[in-house]
N, C-alpha and C. Protein backbone atom coordinates (compact mmCIF):
# COMPACT_ATOMS: atom_id res chain seq x y z
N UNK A 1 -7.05 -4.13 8.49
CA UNK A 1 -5.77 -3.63 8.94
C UNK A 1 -5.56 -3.91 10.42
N UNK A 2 -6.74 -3.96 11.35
CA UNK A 2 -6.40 -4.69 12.46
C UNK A 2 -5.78 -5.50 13.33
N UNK A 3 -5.96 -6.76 12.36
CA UNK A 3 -5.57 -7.88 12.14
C UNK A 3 -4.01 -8.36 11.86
N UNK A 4 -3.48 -6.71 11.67
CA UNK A 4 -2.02 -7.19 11.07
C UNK A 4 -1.12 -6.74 12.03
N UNK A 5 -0.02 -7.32 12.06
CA UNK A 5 1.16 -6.86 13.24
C UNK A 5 1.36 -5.17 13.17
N UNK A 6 1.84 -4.53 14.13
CA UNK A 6 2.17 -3.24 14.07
C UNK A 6 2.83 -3.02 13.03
N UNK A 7 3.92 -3.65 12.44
CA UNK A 7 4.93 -2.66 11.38
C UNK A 7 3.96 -2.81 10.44
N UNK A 8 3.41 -3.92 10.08
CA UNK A 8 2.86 -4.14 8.84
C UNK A 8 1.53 -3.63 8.52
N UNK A 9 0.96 -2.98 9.56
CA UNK A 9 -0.16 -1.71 9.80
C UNK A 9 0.33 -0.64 9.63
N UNK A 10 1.41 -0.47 9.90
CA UNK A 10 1.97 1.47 9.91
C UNK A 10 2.63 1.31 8.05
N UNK A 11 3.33 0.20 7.57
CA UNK A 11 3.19 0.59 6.40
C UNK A 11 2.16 0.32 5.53
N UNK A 12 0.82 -0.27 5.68
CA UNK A 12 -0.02 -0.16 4.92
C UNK A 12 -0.24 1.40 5.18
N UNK A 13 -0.62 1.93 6.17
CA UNK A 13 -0.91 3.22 5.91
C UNK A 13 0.13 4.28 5.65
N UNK A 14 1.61 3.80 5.55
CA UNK A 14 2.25 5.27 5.05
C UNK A 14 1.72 4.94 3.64
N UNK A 15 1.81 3.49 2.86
CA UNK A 15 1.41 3.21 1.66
C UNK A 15 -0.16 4.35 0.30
N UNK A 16 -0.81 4.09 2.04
CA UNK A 16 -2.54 4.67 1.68
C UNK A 16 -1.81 6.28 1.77
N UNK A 17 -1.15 6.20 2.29
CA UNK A 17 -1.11 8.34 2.48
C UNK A 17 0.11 8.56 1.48
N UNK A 18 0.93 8.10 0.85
CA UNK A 18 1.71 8.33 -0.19
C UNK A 18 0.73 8.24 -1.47
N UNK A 19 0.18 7.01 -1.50
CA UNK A 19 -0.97 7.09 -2.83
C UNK A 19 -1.60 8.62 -2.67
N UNK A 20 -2.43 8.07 -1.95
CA UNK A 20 -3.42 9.89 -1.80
C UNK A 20 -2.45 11.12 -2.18
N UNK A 21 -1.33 11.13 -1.64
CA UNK A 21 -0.38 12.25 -2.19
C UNK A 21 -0.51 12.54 -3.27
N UNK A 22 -0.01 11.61 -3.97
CA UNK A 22 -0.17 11.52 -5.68
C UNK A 22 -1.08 11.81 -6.02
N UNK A 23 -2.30 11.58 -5.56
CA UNK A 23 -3.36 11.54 -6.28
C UNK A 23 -3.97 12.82 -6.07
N UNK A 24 -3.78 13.64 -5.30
CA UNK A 24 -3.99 14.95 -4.51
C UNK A 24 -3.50 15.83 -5.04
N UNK A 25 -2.03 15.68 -5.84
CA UNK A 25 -1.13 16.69 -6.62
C UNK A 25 -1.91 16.38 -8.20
N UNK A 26 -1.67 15.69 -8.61
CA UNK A 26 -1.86 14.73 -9.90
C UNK A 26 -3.73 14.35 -10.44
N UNK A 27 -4.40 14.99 -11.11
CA UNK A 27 -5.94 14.86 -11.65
C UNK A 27 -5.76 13.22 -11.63
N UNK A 28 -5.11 12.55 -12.36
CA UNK A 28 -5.57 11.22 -13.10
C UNK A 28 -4.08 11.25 -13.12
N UNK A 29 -3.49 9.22 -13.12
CA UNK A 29 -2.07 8.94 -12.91
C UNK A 29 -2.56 7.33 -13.41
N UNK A 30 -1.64 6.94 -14.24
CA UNK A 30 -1.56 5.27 -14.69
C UNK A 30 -1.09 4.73 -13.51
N UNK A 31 -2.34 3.68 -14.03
CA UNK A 31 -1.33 2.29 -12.98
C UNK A 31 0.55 2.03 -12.96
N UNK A 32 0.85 2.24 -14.31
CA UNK A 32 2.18 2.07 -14.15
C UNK A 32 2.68 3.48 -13.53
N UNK A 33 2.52 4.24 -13.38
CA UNK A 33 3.23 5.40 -13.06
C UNK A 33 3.13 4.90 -11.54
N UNK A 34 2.02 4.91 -11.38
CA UNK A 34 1.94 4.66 -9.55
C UNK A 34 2.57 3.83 -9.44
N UNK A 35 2.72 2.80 -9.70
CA UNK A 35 3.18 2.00 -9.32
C UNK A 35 4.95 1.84 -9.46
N UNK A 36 5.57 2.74 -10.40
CA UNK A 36 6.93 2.48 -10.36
C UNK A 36 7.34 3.85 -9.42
N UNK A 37 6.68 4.99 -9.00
CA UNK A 37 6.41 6.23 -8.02
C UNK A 37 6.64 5.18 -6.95
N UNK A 38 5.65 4.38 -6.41
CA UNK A 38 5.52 3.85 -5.22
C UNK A 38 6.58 2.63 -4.98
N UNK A 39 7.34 1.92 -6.02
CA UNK A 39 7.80 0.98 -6.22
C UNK A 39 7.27 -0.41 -5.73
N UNK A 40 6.20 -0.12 -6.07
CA UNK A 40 5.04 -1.75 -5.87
C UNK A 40 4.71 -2.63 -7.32
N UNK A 41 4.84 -3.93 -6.50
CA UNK A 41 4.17 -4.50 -7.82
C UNK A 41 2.95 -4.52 -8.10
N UNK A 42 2.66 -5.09 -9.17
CA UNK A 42 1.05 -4.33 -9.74
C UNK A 42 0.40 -5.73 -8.71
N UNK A 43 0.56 -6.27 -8.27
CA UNK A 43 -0.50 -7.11 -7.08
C UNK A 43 -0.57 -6.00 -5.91
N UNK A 44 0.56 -5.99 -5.38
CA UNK A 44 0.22 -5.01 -4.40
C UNK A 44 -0.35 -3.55 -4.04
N UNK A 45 0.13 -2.63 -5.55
CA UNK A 45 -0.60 -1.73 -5.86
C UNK A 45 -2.61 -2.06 -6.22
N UNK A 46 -3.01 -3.01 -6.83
CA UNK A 46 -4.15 -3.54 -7.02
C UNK A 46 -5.08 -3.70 -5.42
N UNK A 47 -4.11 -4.40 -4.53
CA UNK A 47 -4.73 -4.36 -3.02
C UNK A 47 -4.97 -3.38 -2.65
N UNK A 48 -3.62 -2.59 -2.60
CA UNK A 48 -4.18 -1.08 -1.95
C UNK A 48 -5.54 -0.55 -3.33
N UNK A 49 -5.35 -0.42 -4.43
CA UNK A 49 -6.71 -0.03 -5.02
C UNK A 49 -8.14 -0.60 -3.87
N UNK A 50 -8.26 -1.53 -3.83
CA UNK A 50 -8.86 -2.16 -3.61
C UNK A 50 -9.68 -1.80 -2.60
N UNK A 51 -8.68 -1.84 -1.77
CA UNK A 51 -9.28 -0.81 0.14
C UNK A 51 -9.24 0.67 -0.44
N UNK A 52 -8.94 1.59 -1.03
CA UNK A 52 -9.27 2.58 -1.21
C UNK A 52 -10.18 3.13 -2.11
N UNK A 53 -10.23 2.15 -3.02
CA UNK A 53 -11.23 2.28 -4.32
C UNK A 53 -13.10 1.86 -4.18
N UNK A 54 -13.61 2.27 -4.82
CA UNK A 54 -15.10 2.14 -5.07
C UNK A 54 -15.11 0.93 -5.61
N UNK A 55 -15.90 -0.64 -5.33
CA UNK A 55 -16.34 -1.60 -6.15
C UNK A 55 -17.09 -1.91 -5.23
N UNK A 56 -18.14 -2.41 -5.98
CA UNK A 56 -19.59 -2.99 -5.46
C UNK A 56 -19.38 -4.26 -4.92
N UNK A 57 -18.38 -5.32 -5.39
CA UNK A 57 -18.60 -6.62 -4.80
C UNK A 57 -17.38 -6.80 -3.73
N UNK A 58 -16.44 -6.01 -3.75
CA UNK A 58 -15.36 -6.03 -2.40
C UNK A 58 -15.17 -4.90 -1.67
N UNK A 59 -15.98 -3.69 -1.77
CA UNK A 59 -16.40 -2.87 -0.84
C UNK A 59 -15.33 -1.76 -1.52
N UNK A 60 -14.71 -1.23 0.00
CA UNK A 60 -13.69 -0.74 0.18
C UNK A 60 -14.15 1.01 0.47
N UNK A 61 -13.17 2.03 0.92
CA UNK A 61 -13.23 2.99 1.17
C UNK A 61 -14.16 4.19 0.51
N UNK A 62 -13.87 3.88 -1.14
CA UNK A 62 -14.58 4.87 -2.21
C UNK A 62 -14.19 5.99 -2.43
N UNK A 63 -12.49 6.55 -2.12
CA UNK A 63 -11.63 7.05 -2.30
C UNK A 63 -11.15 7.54 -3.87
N UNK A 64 -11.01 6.65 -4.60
CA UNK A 64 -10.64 6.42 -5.78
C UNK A 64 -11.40 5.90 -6.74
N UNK A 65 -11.06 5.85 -7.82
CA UNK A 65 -12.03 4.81 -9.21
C UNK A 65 -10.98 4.68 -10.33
N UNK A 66 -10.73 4.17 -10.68
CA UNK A 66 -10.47 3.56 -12.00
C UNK A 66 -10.92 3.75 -13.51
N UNK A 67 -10.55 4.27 -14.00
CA UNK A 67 -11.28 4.49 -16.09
C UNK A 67 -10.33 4.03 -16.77
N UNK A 68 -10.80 3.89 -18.00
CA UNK A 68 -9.38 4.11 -18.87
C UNK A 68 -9.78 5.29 -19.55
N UNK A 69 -8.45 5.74 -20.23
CA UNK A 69 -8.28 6.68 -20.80
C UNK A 69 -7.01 6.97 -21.94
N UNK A 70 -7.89 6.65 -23.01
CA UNK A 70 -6.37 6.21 -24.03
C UNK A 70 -5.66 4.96 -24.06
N UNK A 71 -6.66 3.99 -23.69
CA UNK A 71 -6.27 2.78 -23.56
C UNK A 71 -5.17 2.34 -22.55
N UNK A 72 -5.20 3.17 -21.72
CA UNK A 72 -5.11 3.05 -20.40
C UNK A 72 -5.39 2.36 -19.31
N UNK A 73 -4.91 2.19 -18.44
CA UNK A 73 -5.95 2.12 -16.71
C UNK A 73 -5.11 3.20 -15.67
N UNK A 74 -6.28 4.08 -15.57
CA UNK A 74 -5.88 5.69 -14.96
C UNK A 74 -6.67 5.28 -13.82
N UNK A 75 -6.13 6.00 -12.59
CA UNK A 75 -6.28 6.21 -11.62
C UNK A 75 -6.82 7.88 -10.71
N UNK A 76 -8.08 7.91 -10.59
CA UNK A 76 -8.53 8.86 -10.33
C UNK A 76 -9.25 8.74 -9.05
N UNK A 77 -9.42 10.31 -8.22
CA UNK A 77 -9.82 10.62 -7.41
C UNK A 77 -11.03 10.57 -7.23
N UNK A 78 -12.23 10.32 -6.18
CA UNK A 78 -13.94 10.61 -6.64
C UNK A 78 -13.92 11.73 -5.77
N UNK A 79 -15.26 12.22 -5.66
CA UNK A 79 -15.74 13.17 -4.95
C UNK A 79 -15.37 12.86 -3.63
N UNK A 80 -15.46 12.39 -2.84
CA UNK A 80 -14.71 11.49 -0.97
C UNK A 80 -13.71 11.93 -1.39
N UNK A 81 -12.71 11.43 -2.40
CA UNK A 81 -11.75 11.50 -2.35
C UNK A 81 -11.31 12.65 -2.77
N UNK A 82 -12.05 13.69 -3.57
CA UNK A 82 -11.45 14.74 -3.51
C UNK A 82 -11.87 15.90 -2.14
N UNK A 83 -12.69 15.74 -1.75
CA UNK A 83 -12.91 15.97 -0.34
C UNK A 83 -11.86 15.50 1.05
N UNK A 84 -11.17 14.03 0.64
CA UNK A 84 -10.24 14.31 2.13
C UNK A 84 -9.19 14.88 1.74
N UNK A 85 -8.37 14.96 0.29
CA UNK A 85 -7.76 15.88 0.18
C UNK A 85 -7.50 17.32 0.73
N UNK A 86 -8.69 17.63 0.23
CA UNK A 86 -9.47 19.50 0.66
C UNK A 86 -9.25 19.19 2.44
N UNK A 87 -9.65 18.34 2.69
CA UNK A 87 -8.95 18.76 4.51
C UNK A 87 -7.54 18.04 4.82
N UNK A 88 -6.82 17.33 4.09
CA UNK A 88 -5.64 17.22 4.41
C UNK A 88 -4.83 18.40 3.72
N UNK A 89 -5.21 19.33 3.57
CA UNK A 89 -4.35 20.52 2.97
C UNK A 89 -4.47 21.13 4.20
N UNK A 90 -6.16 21.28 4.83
CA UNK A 90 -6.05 22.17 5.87
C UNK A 90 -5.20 21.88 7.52
């Protein structure tokens, strides 16, 4: 995020703090839900997964994880992530 011009840094992160919203109110939320909530396409919703989510071969924050559920792809909170919640309330 460094790397990117000012506007395009301040909306990656209203992006990251609207997700977390959702995800903070909401146990578990489909990819499509988030994504028509956020009005992103599923590439760009996938990036932000990406930097916020847990995967072993592209890193990222460890915020989030991914299951399915009902033949799904649900979007869930991990333990980090239910932890910065618990202090963005406070």
């Amino acid at each position: 995020m460094t790397n990117s011009p000012p506007s395009e840094a301040a909306a990656i992160e209203d992006l990251v703090v609207a997700l977390l919203q959702i995800l903070c109110r909401e146990q578990a939320v489909s990819l499509a839900k988030i994504g028509k909530q956020m009005q992103l396409r599923r590439s760009q919703l996938e990036r932000l997964l990406l930097l916020l989510g847990e995967n072993e071969a592209w890193g990222g924050l460890g915020y989030l994880t991914q299951r399915e559920q009902r033949g799904r792809a649900m979007i869930m909170l991990t333990t980090k992530g239910k932890d910065l919640c618990a202090s963005m309330a406070t």
